[in-house]
Protein backbone atom coordinates (compact mmCIF):
# COMPACT_ATOMS: atom_id res chain seq x y z
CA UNK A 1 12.15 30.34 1.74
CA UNK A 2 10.29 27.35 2.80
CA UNK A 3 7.76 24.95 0.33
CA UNK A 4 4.38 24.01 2.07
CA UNK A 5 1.70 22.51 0.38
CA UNK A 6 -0.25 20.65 3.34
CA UNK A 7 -3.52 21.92 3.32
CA UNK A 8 -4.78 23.86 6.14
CA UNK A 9 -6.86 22.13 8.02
CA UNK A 10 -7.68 23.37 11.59
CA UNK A 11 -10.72 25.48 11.05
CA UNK A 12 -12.33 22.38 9.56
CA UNK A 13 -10.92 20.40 12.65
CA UNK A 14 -12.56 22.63 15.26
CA UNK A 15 -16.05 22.99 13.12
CA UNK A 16 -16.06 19.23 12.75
CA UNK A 17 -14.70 18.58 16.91
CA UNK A 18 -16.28 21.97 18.26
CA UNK A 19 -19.56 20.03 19.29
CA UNK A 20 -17.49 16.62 20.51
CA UNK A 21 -15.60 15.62 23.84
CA UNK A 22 -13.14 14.36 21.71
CA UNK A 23 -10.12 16.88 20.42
CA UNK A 24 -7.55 16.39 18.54
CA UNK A 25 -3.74 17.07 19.78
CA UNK A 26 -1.61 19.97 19.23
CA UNK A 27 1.39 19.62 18.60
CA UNK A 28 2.31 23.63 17.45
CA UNK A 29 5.06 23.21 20.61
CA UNK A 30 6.57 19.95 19.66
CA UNK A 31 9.81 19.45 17.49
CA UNK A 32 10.89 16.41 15.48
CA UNK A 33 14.13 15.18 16.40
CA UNK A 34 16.63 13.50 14.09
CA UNK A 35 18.26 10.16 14.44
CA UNK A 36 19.98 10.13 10.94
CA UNK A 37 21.93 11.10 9.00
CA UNK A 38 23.07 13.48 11.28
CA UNK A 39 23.64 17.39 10.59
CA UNK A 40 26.09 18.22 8.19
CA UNK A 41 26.79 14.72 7.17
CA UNK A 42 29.60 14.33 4.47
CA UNK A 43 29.60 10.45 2.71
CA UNK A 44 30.00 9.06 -0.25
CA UNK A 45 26.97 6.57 0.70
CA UNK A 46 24.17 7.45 -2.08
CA UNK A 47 21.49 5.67 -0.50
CA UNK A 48 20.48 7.59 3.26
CA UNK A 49 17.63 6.67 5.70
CA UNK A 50 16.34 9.34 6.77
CA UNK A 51 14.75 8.35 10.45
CA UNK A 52 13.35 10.68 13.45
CA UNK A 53 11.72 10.20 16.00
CA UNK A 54 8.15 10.15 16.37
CA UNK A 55 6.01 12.73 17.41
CA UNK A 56 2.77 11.81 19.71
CA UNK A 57 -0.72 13.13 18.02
CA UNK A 58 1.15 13.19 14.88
CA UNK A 59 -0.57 11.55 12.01
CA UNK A 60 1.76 12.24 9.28
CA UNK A 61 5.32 13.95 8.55
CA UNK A 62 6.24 16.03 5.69
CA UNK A 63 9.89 14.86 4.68
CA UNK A 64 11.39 17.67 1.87
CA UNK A 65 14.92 17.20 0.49
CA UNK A 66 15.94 20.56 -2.13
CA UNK A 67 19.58 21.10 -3.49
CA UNK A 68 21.41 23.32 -2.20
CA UNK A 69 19.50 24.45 0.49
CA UNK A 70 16.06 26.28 1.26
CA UNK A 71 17.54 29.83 0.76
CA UNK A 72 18.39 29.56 -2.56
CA UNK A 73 16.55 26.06 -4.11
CA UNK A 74 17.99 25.15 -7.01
CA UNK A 75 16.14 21.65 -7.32
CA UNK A 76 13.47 20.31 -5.03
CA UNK A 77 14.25 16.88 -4.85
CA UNK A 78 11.64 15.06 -2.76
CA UNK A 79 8.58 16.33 -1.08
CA UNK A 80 6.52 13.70 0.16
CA UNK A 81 4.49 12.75 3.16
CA UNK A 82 5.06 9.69 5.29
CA UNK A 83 2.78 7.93 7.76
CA UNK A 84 6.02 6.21 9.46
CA UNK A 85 9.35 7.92 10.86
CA UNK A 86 11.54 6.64 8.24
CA UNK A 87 11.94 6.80 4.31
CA UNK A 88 14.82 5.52 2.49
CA UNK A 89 16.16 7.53 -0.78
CA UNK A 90 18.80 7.42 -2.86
CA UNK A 91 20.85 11.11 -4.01
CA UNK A 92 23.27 12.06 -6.59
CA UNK A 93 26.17 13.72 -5.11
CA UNK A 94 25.76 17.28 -4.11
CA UNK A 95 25.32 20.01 -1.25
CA UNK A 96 21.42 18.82 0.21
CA UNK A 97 19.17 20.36 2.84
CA UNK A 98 16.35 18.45 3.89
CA UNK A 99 13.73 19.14 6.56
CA UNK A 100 11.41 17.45 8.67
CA UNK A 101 8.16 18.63 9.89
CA UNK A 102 4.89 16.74 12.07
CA UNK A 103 1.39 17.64 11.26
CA UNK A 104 -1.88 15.98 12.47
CA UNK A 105 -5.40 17.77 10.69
CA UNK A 106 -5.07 20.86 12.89
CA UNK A 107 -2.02 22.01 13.84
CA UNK A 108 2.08 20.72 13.09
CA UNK A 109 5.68 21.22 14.46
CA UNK A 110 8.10 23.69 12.71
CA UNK A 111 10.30 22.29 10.51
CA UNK A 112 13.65 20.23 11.61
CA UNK A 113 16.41 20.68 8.83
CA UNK A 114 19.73 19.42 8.37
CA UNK A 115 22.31 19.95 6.01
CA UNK A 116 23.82 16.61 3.89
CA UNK A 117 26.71 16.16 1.62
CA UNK A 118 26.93 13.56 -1.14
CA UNK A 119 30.31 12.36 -2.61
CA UNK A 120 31.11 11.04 -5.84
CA UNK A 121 33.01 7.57 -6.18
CA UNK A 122 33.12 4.55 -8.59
CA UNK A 123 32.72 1.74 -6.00
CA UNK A 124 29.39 0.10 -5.52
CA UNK A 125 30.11 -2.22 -2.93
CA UNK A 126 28.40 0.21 0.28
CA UNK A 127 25.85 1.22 -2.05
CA UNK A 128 22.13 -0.29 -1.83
CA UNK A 129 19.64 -0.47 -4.49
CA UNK A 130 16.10 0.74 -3.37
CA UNK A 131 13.50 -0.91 -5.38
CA UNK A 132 9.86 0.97 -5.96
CA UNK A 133 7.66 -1.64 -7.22
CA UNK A 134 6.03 -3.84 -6.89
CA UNK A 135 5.35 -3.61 -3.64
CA UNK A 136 6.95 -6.29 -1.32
CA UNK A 137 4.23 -8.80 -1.04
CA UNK A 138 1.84 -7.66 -3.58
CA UNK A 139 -0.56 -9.69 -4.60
CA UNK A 140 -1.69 -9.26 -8.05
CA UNK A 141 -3.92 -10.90 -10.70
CA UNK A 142 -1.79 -9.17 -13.45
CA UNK A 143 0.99 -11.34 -15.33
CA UNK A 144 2.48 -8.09 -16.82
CA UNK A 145 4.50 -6.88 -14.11
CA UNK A 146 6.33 -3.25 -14.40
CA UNK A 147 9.57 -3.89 -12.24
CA UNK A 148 11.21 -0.48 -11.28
CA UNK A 149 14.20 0.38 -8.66
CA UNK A 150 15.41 3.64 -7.96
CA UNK A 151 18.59 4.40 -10.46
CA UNK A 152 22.17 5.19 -8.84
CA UNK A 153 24.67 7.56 -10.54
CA UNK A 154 27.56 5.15 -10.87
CA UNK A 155 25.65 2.16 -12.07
CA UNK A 156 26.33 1.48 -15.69
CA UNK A 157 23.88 -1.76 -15.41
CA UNK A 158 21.31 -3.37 -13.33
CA UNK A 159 21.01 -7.27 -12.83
CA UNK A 160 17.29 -8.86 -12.65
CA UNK A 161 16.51 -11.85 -11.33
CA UNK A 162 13.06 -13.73 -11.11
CA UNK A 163 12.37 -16.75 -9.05
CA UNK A 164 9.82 -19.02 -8.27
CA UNK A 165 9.00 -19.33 -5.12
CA UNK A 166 12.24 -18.46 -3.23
CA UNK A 167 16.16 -18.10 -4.42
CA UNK A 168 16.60 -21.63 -4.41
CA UNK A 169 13.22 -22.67 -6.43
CA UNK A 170 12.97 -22.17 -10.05
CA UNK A 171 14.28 -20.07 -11.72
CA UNK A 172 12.01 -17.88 -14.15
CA UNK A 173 14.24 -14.60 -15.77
CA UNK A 174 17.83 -13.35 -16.27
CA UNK A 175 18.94 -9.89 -17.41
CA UNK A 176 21.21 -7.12 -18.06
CA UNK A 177 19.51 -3.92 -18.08
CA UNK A 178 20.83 -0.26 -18.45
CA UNK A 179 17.30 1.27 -17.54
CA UNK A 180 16.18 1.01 -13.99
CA UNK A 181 12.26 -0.42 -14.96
CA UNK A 182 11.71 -3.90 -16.79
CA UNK A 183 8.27 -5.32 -17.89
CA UNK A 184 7.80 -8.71 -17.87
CA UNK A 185 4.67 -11.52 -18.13
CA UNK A 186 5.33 -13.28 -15.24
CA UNK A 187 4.23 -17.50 -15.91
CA UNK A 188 2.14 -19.37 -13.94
CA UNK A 189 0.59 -18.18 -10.78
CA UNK A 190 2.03 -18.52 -6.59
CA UNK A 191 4.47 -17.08 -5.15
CA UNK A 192 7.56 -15.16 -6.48
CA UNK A 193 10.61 -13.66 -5.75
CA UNK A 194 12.84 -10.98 -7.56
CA UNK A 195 16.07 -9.30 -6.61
CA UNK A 196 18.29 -6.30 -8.58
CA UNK A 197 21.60 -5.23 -8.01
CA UNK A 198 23.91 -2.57 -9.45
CA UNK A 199 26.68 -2.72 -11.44
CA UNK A 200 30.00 -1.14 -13.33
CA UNK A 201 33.21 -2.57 -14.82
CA UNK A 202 35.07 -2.32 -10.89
CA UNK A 203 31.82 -3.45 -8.36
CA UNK A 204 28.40 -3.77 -7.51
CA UNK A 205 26.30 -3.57 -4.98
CA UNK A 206 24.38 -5.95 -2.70
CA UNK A 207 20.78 -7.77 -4.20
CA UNK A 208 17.52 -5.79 -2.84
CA UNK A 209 14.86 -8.14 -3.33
CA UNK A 210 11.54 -8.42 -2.77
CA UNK A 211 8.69 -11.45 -3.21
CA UNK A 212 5.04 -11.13 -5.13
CA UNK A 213 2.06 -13.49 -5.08
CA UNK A 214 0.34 -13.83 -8.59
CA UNK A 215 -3.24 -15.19 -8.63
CA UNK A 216 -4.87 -15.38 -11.50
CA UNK A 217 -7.62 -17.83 -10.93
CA UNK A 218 -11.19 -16.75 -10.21
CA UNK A 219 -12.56 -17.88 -6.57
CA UNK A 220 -15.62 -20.46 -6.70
CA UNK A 221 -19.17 -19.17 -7.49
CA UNK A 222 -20.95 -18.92 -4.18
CA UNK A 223 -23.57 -21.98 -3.41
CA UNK A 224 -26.59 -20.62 -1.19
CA UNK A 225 -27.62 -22.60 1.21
CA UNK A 226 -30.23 -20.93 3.84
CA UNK A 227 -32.99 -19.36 4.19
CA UNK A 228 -34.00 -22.02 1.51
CA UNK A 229 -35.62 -20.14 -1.85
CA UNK A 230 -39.08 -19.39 -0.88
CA UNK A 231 -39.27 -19.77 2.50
CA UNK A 232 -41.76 -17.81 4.52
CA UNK A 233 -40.04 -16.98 7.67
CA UNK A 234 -41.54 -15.46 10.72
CA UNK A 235 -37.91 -14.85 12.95
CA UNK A 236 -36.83 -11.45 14.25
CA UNK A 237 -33.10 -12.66 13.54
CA UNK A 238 -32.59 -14.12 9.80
CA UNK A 239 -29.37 -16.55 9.50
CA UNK A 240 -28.34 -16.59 5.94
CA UNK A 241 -25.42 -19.15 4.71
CA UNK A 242 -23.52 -20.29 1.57
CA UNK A 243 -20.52 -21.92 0.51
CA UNK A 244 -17.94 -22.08 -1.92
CA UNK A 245 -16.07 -25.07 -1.82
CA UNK A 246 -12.27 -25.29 -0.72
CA UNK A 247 -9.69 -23.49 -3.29
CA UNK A 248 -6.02 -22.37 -2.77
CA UNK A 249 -4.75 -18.77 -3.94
CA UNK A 250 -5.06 -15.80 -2.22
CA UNK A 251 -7.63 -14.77 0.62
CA UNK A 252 -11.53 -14.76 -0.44
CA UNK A 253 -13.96 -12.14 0.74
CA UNK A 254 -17.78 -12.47 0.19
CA UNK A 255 -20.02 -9.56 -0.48
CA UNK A 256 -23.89 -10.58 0.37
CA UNK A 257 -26.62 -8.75 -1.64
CA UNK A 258 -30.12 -7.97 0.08
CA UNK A 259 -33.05 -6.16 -2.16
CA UNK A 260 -36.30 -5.96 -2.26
CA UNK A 261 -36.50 -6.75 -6.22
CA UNK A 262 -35.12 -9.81 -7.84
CA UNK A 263 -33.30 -7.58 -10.06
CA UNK A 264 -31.46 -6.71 -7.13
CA UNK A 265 -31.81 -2.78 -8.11
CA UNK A 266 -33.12 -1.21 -5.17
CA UNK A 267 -30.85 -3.15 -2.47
CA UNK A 268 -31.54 -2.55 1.11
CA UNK A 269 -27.90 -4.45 2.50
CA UNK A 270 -24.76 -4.76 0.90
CA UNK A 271 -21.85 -5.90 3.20
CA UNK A 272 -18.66 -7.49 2.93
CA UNK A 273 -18.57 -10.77 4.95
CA UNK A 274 -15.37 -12.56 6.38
CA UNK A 275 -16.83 -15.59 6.57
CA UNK A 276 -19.78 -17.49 4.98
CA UNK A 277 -22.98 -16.22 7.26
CA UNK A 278 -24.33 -13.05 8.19
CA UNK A 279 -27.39 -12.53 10.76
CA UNK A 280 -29.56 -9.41 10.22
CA UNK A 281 -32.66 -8.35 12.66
CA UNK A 282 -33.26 -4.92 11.23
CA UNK A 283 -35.51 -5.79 8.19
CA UNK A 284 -39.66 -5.32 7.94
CA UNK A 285 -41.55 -7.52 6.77
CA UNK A 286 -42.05 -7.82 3.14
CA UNK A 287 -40.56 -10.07 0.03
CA UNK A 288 -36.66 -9.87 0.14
CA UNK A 289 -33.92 -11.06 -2.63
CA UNK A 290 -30.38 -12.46 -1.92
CA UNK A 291 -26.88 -13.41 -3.52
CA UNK A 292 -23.58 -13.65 -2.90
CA UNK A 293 -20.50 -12.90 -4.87
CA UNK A 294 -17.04 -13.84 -4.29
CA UNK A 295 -13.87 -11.63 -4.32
CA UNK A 296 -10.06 -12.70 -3.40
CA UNK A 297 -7.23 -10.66 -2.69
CA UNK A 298 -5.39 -10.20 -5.88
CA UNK A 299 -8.80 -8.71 -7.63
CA UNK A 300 -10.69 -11.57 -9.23
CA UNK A 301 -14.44 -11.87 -8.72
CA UNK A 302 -16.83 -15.16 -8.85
CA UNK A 303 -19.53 -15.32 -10.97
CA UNK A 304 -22.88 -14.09 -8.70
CA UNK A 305 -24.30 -16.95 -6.60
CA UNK A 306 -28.24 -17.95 -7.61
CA UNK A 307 -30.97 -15.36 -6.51
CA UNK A 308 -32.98 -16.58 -3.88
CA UNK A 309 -36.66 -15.53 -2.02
CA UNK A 310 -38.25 -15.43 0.86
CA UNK A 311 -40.73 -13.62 2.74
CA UNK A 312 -40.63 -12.09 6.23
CA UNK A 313 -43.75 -12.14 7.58
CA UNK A 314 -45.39 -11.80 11.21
C-alpha cells in the first residue's frame, strides 16, 4: 500500500506547454538514490538526515516516513514535500520505512524506500535537538516570539537561552522547560540569538541555535522630489524621484503609486521599486497622480508620501 497525495498534474502540463517550444522534463525513468541513512539502518541516534541525491528536472521530492512499514501502516509519521535533497527529523524508537520519490508538474520517479531502526537509550550526548521556529534569520516586527524545537523521547527538560546579539553579548532569558515551545516578548529591537538543548538526570545534548532580527520601527515617510507638483511635462520618458532619509533596521522597499485620480482609486502603475526612481514611457497624455510608500523587511509600512500632479501633455 503506498500514500500519494501529489496532485496530478501532467494533462494540465501538456495543455499549458502543448502550444510552446519549451517542455518540461520527464523523469518517469529516473530513480532517487540514497546517501543516508542507509537501508536497514539499526542506531540508537534519534535525530537522522535523511539526504539523496538529486534528480535533474525535478522540482520537488516527496519524503514519507510510516511505522512499521508501507504494507501494514500503523502510523504515518511524516509526509511532506521538500524543494532540497535533505530534511532532518527526529523519531521515537521503532521499526520505520520511509520512501523517497521525485516529481516535477508532469511526471515523477517511483518511489525509493528503505527500512530504519530506532533504539531506545538514556544518553543524550549523540543526540541533536532540531529546532522549528523561528526560522534561522527571521526577521520579524513581532516582540512575541513562539519558540518551538522538535521534542526527543528521553529528554525530561529543555534549556532556553536568549541573547543579544551573539553568545557573548547580553544576555536576555534563562529557562527550564518540560514542553518543547516557549513564548516570550522579546525587548528591544536588532539582532538576536537563541539556543536549546536537551536534558535528563545522566546527559544532554549539544545547543542547536539559531539567530533572529527584530525590527520594530517604522521606515521614514517617503519625501517626493520630481516631477515637481504641477508640472506640465511634455517628455516621452518621465523620471520620478523621492527620498527617505538614512535609517538603520532591516532592508526598505518602496512601492510607487500612479493614478489618474488624486484619490488614487483607479491606479494605472503600481510597482515595487529597489531603489528611489522609476522611469516610465508607456503613459498617454492626460492628468496623472503619484505617491510613494515605504515597506522594510520585517513588515512595517511608512506613512504614504504627499500626492503630487502633473500633466503629460504633447
Amino acid at each position: 500500500m503506498r500514500i500519494n497525495r501529489m496532485v496530478t498534474l501532467g494533462i494540465i502540463g501538456m495543455m499549458i506547454w502543448g502550444c510552446t517550444e519549451w517542455q518540461e522534463p520527464q523523469i518517469g525513468e529516473e530513480q532517487v538514490y540514497v546517501l543516508t541513512p542507509r537501508d536497514s539502518l539499526k542506531t540508537d541516534v534519534a535525530t537522522q538526515l535523511f539526504y539523496w541525491y538529486g534528480v535533474e528536472g525535478a522540482t520537488h521530492y516527496e519524503l514519507q516516513i510510516v511505522t512499521p512499514n508501507f504494507g501494514r501502516i500503523d502510523q504515518l509519521v511524516l509526509d511532506t514535500n521538500v524543494s532540497g535533497t535533505k530534511y532532518q527529523f527526529t523519531l521515537n524508537p521503532g521499526e520505520y520505512e520511509w520512501s523517497i520519490r521525485a516529481y516535477n508538474n508532469s511526471s515523477s520517479t517511483g518511489y525509493t524506500v528503505h527500512r530504519l531502526y530506532i533504539d531506545s537509550t538514556l544518553n543524550l550526548n549523540n543526540q541533536q535537538l532540531i529546532l522549528k521556529s523561528p526560522s534561522d534569520n527571521d526577521t520579524t516586527n513581532n516582540p512575541r516570539q513562539i519558540f518551538k524545537w522538535q521534542s526527543l523521547y528521553n529528554a525530561d527538560s529543555y534549556r532556553f537561552e536568549l541573547w543579544k546579539n551573539s553568545f557573548t553579548g547580553d544576555f536576555v532569558l534563562f529557562r527550564d522547560t518540560p514542553k518543547d515551545t516557549l513564548a516570550y516578548n522579546v525587548p528591544g529591537e536588532g539582532r538576536f540569538v537563541w539556543r536549546v538543548r536537551g536534558e535528563n538526570p545522566s546527559s544532554n545534548t549539544i545547543y542547536s541555535d539559531r539567530a533572529f532580527y527584530l525590527d520594530t520601527t517604522l521606515p521614514n515617510t517617503p519625501v517626493l522630489q520630481q516631477p515637481d507638483d504641477g508640472d506640465f511635462i511634455n517628455s516621452a520618458q518621465l523620471d520620478f524621484q523621492w527620498t527617505r532619509g538614512s535609517q538603520t533596521g532591516s532592508s526598505i522597499r518602496d512601492t510607487f503609486f500612479l493614478a489618474t485620480d488624486p484619490n488614487m482609486t483607479d491606479l494605472r502603475e503600481r510597482r515595487q521599486v529597489k531603489g528611489n526612481t522609476l522611469s516610465l514611457d508607456t503613459l498617454s497624455n492626460g492628468v496623472y497622480y503619484w505617491r510613494v510608500r515605504s515597506y522594510d523587511k520585517a513588515g512595517n509600512t511608512s506613512s504614504y508620501s504627499s500626492t503630487r500632479q502633473f500633466t503629460l501633455q504633447p
